[in-house]
Protein backbone atom coordinates (compact mmCIF):
# COMPACT_ATOMS: atom_id res chain seq x y z
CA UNK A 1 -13.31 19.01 61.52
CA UNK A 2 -11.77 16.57 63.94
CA UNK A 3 -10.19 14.48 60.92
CA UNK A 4 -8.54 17.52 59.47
CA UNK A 5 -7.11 18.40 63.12
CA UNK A 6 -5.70 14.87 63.73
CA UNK A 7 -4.38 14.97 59.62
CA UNK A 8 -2.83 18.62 60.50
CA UNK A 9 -1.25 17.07 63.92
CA UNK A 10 0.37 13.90 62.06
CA UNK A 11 1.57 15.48 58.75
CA UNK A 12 3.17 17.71 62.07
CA UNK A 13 4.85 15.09 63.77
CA UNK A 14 5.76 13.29 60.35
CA UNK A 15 7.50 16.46 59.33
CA UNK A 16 8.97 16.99 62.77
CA UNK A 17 10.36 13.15 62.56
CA UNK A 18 11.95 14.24 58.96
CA UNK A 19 13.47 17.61 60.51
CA UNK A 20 14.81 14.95 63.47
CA UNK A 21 16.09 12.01 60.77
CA UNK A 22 17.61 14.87 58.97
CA UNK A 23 19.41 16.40 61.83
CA UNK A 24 20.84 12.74 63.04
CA UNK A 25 22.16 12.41 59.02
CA UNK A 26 24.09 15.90 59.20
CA UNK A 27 25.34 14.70 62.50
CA UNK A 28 26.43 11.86 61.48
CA UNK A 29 27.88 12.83 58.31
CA UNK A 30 29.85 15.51 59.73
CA UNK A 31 31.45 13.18 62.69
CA UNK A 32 31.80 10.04 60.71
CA UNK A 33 34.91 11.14 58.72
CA UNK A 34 36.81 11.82 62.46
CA UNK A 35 35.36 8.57 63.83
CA UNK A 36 36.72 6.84 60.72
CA UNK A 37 40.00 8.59 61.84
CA UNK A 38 39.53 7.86 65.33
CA UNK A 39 38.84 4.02 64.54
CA UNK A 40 41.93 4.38 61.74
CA UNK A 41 44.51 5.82 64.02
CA UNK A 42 43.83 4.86 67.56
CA UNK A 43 41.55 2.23 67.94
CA UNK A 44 42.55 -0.24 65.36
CA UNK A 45 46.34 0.13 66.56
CA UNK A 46 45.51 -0.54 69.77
CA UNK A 47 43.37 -3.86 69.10
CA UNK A 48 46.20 -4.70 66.65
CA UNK A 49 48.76 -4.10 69.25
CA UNK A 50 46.95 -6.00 71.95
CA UNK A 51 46.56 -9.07 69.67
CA UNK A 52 49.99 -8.75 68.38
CA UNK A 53 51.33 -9.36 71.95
CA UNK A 54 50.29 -12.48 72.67
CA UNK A 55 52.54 -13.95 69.27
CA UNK A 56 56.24 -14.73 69.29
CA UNK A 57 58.55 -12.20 67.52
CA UNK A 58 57.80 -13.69 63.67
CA UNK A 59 54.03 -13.73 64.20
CA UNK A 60 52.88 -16.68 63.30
CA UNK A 61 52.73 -18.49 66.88
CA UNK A 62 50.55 -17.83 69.65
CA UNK A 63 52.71 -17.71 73.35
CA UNK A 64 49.96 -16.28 75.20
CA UNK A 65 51.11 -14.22 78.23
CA UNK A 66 55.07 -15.07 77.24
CA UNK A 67 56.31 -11.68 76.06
CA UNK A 68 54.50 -10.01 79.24
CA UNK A 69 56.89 -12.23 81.14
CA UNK A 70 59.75 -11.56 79.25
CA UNK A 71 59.09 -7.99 79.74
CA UNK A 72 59.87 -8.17 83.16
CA UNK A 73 63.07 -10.48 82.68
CA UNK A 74 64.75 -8.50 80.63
CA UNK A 75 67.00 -6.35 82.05
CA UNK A 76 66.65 -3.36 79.44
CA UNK A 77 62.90 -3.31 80.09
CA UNK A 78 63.45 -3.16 83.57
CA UNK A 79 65.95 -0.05 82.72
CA UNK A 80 63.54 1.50 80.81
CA UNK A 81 60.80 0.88 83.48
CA UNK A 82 63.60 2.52 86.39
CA UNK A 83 63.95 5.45 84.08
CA UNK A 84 60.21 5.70 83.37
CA UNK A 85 59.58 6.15 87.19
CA UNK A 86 62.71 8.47 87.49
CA UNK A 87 60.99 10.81 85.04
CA UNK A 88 57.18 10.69 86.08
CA UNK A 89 58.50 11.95 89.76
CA UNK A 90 60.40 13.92 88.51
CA UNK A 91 59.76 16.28 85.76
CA UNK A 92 56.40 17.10 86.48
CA UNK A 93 57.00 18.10 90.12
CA UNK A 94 59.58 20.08 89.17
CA UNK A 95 57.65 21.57 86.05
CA UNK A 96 54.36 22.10 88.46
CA UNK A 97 56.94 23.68 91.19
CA UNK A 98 58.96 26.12 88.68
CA UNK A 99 55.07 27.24 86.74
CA UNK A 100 53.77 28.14 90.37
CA UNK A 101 56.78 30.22 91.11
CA UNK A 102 56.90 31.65 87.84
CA UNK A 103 53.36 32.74 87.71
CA UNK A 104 53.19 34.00 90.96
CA UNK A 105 56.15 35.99 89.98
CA UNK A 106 55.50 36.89 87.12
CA UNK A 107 52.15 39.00 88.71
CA UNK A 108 54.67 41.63 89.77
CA UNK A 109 56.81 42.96 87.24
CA UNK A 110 55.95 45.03 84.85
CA UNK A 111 56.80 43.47 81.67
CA UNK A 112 54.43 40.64 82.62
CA UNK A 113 53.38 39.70 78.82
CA UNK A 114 56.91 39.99 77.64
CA UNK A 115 57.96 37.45 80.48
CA UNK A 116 55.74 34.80 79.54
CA UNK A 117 56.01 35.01 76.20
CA UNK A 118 59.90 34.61 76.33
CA UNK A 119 59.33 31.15 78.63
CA UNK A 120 56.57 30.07 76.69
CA UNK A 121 58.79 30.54 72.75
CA UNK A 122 60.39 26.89 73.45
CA UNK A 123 56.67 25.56 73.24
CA UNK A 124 57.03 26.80 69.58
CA UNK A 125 60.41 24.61 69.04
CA UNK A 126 60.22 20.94 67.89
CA UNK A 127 61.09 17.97 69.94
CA UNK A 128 63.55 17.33 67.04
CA UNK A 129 65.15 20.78 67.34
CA UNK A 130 65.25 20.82 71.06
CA UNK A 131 66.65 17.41 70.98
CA UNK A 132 69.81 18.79 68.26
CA UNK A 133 69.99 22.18 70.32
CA UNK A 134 70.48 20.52 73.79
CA UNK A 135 72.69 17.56 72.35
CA UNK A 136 75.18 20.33 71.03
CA UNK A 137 75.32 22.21 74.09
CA UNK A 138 75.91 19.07 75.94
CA UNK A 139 79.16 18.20 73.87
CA UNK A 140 81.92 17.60 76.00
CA UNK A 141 84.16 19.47 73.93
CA UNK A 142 84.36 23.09 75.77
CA UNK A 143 84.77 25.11 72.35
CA UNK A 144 81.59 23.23 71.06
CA UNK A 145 79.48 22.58 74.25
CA UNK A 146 77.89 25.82 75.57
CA UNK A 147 77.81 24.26 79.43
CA UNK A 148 81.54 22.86 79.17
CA UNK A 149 82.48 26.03 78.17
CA UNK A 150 80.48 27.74 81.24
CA UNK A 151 81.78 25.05 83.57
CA UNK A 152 85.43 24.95 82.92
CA UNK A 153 85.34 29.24 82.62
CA UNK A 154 84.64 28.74 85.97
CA UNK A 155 86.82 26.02 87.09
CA UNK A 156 89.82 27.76 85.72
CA UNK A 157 89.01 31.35 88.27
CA UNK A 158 88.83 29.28 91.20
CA UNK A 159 92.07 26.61 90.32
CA UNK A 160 94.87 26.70 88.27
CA UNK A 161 95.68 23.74 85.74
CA UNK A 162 98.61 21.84 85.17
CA UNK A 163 101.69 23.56 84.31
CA UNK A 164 102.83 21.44 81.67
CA UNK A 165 99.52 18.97 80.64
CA UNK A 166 100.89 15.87 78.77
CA UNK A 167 104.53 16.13 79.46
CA UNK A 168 106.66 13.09 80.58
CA UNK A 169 110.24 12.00 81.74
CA UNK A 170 112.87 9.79 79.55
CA UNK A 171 112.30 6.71 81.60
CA UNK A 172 116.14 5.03 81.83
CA UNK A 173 117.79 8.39 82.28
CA UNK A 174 117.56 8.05 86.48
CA UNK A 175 114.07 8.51 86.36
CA UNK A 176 110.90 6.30 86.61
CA UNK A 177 107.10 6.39 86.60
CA UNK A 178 105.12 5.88 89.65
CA UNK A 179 101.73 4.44 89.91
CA UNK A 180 100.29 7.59 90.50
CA UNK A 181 101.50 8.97 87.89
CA UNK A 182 104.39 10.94 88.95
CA UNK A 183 108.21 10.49 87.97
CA UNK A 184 110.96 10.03 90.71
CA UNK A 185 114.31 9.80 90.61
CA UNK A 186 115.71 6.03 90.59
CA UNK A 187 118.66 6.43 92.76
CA UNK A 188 118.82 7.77 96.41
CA UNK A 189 120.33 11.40 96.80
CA UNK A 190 121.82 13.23 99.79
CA UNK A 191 122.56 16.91 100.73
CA UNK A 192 125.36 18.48 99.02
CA UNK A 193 125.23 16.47 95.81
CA UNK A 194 123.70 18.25 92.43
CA UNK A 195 120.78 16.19 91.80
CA UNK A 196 120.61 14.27 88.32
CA UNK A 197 119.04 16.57 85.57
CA UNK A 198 115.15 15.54 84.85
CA UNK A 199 114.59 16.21 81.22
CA UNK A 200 110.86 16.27 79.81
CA UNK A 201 109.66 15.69 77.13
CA UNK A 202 106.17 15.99 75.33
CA UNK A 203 106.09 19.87 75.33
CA UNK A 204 105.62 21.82 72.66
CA UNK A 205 108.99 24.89 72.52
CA UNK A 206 105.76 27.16 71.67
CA UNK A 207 104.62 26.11 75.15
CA UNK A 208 107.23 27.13 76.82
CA UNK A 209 107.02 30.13 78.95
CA UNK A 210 108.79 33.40 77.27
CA UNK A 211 110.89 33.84 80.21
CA UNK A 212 112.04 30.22 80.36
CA UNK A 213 115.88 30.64 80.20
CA UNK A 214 118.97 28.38 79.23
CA UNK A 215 119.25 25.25 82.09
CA UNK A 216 122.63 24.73 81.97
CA UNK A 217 123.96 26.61 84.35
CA UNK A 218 121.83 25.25 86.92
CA UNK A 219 122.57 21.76 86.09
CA UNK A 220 126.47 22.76 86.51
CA UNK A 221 125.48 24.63 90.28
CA UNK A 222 126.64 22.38 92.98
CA UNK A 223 124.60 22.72 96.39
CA UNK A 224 125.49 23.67 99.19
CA UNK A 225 125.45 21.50 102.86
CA UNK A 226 122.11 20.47 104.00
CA UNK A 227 121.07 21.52 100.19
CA UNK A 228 119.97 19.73 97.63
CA UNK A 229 119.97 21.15 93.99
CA UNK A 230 118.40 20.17 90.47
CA UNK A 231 117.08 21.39 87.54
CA UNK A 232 113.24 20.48 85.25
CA UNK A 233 114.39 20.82 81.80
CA UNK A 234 112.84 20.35 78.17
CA UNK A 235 115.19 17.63 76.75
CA UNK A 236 114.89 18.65 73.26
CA UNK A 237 117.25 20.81 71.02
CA UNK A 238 114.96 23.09 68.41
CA UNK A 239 116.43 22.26 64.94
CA UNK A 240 117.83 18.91 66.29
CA UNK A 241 120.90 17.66 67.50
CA UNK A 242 121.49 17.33 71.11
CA UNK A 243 122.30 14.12 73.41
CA UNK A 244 119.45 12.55 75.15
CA UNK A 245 119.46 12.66 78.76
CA UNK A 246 122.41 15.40 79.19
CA UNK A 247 121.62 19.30 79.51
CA UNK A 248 122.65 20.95 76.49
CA UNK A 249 122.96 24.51 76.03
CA UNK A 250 120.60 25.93 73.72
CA UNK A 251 117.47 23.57 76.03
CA UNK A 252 115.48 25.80 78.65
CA UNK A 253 114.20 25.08 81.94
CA UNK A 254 110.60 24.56 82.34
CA UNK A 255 110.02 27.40 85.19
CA UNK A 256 106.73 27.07 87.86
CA UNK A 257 106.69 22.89 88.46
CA UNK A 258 106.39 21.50 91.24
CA UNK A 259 109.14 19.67 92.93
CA UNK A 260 109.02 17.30 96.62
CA UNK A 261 111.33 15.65 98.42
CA UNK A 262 110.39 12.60 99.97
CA UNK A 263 112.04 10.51 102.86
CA UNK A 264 110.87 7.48 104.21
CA UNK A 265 107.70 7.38 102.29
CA UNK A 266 107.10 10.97 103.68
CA UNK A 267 107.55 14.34 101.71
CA UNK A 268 109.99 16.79 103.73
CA UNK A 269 110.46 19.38 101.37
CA UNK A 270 108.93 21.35 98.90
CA UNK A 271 110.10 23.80 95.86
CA UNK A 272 108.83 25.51 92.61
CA UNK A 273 111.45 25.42 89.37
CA UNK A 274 112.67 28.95 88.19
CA UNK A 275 112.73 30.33 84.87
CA UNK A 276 116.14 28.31 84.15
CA UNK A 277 114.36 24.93 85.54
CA UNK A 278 116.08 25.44 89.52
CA UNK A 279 114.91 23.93 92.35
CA UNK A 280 116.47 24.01 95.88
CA UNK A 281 116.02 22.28 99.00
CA UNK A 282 117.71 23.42 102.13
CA UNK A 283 117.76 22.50 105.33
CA UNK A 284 117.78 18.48 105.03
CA UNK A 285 119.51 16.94 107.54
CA UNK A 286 123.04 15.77 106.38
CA UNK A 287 123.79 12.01 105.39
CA UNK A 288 120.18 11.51 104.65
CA UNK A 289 118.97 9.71 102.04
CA UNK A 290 116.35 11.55 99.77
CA UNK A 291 114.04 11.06 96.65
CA UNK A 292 113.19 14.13 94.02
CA UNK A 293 109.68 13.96 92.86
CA UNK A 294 107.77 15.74 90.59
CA UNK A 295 103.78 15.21 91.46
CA UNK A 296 101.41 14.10 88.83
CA UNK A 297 99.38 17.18 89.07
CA UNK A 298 101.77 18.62 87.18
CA UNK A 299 101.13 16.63 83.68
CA UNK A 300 97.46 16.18 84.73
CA UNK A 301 95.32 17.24 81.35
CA UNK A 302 93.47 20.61 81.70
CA UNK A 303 89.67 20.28 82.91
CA UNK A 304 87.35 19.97 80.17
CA UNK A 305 84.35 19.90 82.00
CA UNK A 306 81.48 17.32 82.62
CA UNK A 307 80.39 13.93 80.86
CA UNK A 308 76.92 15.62 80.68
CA UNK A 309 75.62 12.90 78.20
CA UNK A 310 77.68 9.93 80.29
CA UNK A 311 76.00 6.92 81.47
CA UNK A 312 75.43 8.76 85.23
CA UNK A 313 74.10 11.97 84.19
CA UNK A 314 72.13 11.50 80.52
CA UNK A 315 68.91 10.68 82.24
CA UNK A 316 69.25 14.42 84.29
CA UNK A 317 70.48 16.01 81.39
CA UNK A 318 67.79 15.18 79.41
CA UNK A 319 64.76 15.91 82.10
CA UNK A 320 66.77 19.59 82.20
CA UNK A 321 66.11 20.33 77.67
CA UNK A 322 62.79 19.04 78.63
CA UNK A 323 62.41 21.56 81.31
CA UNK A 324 63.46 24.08 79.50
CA UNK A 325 60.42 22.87 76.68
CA UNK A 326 57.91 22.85 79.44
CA UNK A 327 58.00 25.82 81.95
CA UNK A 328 56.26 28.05 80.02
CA UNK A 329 53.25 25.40 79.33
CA UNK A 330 53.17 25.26 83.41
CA UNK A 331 53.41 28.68 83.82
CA UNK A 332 51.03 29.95 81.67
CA UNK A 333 48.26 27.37 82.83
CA UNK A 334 49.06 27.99 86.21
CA UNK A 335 48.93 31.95 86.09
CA UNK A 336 45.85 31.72 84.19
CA UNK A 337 44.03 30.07 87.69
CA UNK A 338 45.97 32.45 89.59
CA UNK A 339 44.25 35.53 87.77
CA UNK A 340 40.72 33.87 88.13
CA UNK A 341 41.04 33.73 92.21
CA UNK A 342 39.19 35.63 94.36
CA UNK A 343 41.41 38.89 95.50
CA UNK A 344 39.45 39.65 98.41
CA UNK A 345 40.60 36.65 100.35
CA UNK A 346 44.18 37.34 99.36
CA UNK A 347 43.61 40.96 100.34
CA UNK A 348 41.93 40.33 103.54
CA UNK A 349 44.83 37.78 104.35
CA UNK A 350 47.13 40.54 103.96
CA UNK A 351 44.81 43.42 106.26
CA UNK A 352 44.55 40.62 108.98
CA UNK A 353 48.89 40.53 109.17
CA UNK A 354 49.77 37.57 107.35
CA UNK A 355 52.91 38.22 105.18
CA UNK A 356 53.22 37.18 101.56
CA UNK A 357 54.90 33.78 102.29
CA UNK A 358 51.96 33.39 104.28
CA UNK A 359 49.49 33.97 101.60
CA UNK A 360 51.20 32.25 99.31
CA UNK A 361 51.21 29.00 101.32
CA UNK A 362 48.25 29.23 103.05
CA UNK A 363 45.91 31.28 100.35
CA UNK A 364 47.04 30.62 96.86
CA UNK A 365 48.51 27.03 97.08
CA UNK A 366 45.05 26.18 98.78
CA UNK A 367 43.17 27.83 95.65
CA UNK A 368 45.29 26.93 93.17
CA UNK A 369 45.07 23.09 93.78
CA UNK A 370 42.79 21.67 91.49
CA UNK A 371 44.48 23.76 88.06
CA UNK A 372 48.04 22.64 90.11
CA UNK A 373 46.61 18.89 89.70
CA UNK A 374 45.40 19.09 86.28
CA UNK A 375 48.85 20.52 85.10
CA UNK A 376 50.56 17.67 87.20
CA UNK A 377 48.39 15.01 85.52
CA UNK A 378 48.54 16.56 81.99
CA UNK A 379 52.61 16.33 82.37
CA UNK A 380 52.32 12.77 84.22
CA UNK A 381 50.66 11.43 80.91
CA UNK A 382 53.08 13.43 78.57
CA UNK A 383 56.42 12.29 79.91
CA UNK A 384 55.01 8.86 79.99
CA UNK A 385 55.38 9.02 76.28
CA UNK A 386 58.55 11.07 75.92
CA UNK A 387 60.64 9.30 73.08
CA UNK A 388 61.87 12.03 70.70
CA UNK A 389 64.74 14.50 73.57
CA UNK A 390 65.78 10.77 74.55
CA UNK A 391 66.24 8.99 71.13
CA UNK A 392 67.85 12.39 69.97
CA UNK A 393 70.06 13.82 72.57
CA UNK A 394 71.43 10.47 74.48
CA UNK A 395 74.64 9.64 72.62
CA UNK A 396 74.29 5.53 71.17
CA UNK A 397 76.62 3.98 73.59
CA UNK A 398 73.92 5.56 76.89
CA UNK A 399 71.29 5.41 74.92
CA UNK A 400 70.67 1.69 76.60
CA UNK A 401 71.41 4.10 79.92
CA UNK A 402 68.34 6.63 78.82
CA UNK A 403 65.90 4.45 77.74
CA UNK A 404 62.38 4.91 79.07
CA UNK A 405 59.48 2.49 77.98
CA UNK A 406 58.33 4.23 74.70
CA UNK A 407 62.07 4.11 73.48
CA UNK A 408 62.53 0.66 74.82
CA UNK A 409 59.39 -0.33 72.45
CA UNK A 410 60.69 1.33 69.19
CA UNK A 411 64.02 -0.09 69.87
CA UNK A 412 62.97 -3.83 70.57
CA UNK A 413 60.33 -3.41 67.89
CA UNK A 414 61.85 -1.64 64.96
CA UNK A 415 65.87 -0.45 66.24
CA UNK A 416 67.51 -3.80 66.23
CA UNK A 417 65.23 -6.04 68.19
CA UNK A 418 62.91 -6.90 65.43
CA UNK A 419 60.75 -8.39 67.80
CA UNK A 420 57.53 -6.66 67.81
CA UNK A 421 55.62 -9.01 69.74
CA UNK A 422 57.39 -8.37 72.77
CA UNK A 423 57.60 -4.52 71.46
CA UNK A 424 54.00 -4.63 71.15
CA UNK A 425 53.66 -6.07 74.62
CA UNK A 426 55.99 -2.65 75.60
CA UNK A 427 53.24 -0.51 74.15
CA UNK A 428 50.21 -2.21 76.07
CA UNK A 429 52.19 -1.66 78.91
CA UNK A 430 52.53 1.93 78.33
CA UNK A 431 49.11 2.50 77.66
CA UNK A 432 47.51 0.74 80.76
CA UNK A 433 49.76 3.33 82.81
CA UNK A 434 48.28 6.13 80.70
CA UNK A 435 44.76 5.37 80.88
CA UNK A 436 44.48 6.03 84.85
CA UNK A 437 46.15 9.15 84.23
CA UNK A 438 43.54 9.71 81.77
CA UNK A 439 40.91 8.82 83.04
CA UNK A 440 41.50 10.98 86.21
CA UNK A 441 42.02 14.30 84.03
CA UNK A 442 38.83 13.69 82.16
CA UNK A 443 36.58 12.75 85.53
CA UNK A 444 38.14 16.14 87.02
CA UNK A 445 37.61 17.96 84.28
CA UNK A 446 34.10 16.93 84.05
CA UNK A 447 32.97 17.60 87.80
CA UNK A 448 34.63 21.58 87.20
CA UNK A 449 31.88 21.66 84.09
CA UNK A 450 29.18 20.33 86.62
């Protein structure tokens, strides 16, 4: 009886080590195929990469810790490494700080769902679509760039442009350029006289005001004592013919420019030309000797709004399209910790007098700190490895200006450089300021589970 018990009891266990092998074989064949991936895609690159670093560019000579030095000599590492830092402080706390405000927000209107899901559609747009979207609304061209167009629609309510953009004197016909780029008259002039006719040219007739009339019977008006007289004409005849220089009758004044006269380095006088191109000064003292000066301000070219993609402002530009990807992520993370905190302590924060500034500063921030951390992380470790907004939207002559390290490493690597030791060197780099980032998000993560 015993030997049958002790037979039942192994053929037990035997089959209960079968059941076990067979378990550990399912397992196994049901995670090998992603650690074959895992070990394809991530950990063989990075061994590769690693080894790769310590060979020179054509990778057949071992210079040890050389391109790590050369990583920090080179000036467009260093850029990239500036712009690097530029964007981890800056893009997440912004991100963190515009997903907190949004969600708490959000929590009081009514169309709640709607809201997010109107932040959170860019999520659903491509790096490579983003990228095209923000580069064409950053064109500096105002009828093609959506923010030029925005800017200088503003610009123009608050000042008016030039009156005549582009225009320019005969230079030799008593005139002359200054360095600032306004024209003067070449010869001194005193009260009484009929100052010499300044003809422009580089004005379209179409340009021309409508109510523009004939100038020469202001350049014929003699002036007065203590006056001084002129006329701002458009020295060109429509259909040809004319003389250079002289008024002729069928050429019109160019009405609303701005005229000085100057004395001793000093301006004394001021007019604005009339629809036939008059200006008059009167008062000057008699015997004196004068200048007639037409500012630069008024050939200065119209506004056309900002270099958004120049060297100074790419990097900025480009942390705004990726804030514009982003918010909703933030948001939505965010307001889903915000609905999971306890209401009573916000309510009772409230029924003891505190106002909602109050709460939110000294209630929900408080609460809200460990999902506010892991979003800060998560974005730390994703702008670390931002390549495709930069490579796309920063113009080729700034894109040296743009760079950050995971653009720095496909460019010295595979966009010119063809040196992939020291691009390989770029990527090692990166990755050893990933992995704390990492590692942090994983340990938190783990102790919320516990």
């Amino acid at each position: 009886m015993a030997s049958v018990t002790e037979t039942a009891r192994r053929g037990a266990a035997d089959a209960r080590r079968r059941a076990g092998r067979r378990r550990r074989i399912v397992a196994v064949a049901f995670v090998l195929p992603a650690l074959l991936l895992l070990g394809a895609l991530v950990v063989y690159p990075v061994l590769f990469s690693v080894g790769r670093s310590f060979l020179d560019a054509s990778g057949t000579r071992f210079v040890g810790a050389g391109n790590y030095a050369e990583m920090f000599r080179d000036p467009a590492t260093l850029r990239a490494i500036r712009n690097s830092t530029v964007w981890v402080v800056v893009a997440p706390t912004l991100l963190t700080a515009l997903g907190l405000i949004l969600a708490v927000l959000v929590e009081k209107i009514r169309w709640a769902a709607a809201f997010k899901l109107l932040l959170f559609l860019p999520m659903a747009v491509s790096f490579l679509a983003a990228g095209i979207i923000f580069r064409l609304a950053y064109d500096e061209d105002p009828g093609k760039g959506v923010l030029n167009a925005a800017v200088v629609g503003v610009h123009d309510l608050f000042e008016d442009g030039a009156s005549y953009p582009g225009a320019r004197a005969r230079e030799g016909e008593g005139v002359r350029r200054a360095a600032d780029g306004a024209y003067e008259t070449t010869g001194a002039l005193s009260p009484g006289g009929t100052a010499l006719p300044l003809g422009l040219v580089g004005v379209k007739p179409a340009e021309v005001p409508e109510d523009a009339r004939p100038a020469a019977g202001a350049a014929a008006a003699k002036a007065g004592p203590g006056e001084l007289r002129g006329v701002v004409y458009l020295d060109f005849t429509p259909g040809g013919g004319g003389r250079p220089g002289a008024v002729d009758a069928a050429e019109r004044g160019l009405p609303g420019l701005a005229v000085e006269a100057v004395s001793g380095g000093r301006t004394v006088a001021t007019a604005t030309t009339g629809t036939d191109g008059a200006f008059r000064f009167g008062g000057l003292e008699p015997g004196g000797s004068y200048t007639v000066r037409l500012p630069a301000a008024n050939f200065a070219e119209p506004f056309t709004g900002v270099s958004w993609l120049g060297p100074a402002l790419v990097t900025p530009a480009i942390i705004g399209a990726y804030l514009w990807i982003w918010t909703g992520f933030a948001m939505v993370l965010i307001g889903a910790g915000l609905s999971a905190l306890p209401r009573d302590a916000l309510e009772a924060a409230r029924i003891d007098g505190a106002n909602e500034w109050q709460v939110f500063r000294r209630i929900t921030v408080p609460l809200l700190a460990p999902v506010l951390t892991v979003v800060f992380v998560t974005l730390v470790i994703n702008v670390m490895k931002v390549f495709d907004l930069i490579y796309i939207i920063a113009p080729g002559p700034v894109q040296e200006d743009a760079t950050v390290l995971a653009t720095q490493m496909w460019l010295v690597s595979f966009g010119g450089g063809n040196d992939q030791g020291l691009g390989s060197a770029l990527g090692v780099l990166l990755l050893l300021l990933v992995i704390p980032a990492m590692v942090f998000n994983v340990r938190r993560f783990r102790r919320s589970q516990s």
